[in-house]
Protein backbone atom coordinates (compact mmCIF):
# COMPACT_ATOMS: atom_id res chain seq x y z
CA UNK A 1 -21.50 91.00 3.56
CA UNK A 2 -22.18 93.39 6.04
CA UNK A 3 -25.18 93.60 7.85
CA UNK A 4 -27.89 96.13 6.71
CA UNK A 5 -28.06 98.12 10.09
CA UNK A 6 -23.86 98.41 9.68
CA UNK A 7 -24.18 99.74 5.95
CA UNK A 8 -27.77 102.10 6.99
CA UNK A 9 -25.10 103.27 9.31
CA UNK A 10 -22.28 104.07 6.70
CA UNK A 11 -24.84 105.85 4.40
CA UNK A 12 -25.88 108.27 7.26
CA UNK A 13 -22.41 109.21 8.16
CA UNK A 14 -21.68 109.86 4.92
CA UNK A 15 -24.95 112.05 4.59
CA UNK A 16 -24.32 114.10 7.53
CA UNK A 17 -20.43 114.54 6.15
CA UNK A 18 -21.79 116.14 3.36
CA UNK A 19 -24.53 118.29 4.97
CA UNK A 20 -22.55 119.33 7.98
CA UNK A 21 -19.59 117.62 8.60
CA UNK A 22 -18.20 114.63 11.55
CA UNK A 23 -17.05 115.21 14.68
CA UNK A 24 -13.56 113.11 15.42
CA UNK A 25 -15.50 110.43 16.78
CA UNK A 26 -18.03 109.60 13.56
CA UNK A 27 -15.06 109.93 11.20
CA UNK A 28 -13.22 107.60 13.10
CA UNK A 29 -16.60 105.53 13.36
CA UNK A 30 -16.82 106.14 9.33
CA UNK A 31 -13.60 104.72 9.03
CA UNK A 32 -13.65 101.46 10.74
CA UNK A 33 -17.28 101.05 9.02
CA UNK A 34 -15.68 101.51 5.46
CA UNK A 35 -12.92 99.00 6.15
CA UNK A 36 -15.01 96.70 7.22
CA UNK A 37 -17.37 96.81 4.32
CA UNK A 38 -14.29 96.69 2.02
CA UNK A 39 -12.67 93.72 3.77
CA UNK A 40 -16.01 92.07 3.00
CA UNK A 41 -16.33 92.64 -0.20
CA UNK A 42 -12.97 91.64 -1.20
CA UNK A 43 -13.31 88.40 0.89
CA UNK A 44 -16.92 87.64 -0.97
CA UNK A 45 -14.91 88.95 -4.70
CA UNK A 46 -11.76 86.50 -4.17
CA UNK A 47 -14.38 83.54 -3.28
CA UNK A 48 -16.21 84.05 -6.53
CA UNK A 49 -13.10 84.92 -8.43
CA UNK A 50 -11.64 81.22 -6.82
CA UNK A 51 -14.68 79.76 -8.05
CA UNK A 52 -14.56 80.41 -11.69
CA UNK A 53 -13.26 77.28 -13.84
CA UNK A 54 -11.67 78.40 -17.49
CA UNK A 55 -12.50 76.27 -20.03
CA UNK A 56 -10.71 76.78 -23.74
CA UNK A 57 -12.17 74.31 -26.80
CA UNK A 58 -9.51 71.49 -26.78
CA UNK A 59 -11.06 70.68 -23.30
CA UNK A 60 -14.66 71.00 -24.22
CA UNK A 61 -13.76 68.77 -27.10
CA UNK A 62 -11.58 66.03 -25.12
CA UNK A 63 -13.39 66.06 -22.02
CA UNK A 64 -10.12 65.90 -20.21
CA UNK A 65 -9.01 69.37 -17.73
CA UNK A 66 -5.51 70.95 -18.20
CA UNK A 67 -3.42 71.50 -15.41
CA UNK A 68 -2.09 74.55 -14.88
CA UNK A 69 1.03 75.19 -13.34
């Protein structure tokens, strides 16, 4: 994840956007923040979606793992 100073930074952009607007320079700023926070958290939500094990009642019962193909 991002660090906190990074997303303290993305909430008071987007404060000041809705209170009085960005120069060309914090939107741009606003942008690369935002990608960065979603490449982040689509990195750390593919780890723990690569991390989850499925597990149906014929292999609880058997003890034995399927493979998938």
């Amino acid at each position: 994840m991002l660090p906190k100073e990074q997303i303290d930074r993305i909430n008071a952009l987007a404060r000041k956007a809705k209170a009085e607007g960005l120069t060309d320079e914090e939107k741009e700023e606003q942008a690369a923040l935002r990608k960065a926070y979603l490449d982040a958290f689509r990195a750390q939500f593919r780890q723990m979606m690569e991390q989850i094990e499925f597990v149906d009642e014929e292999t609880v019962a058997t003890g034995e793992e399927k493979q998938f193909s």
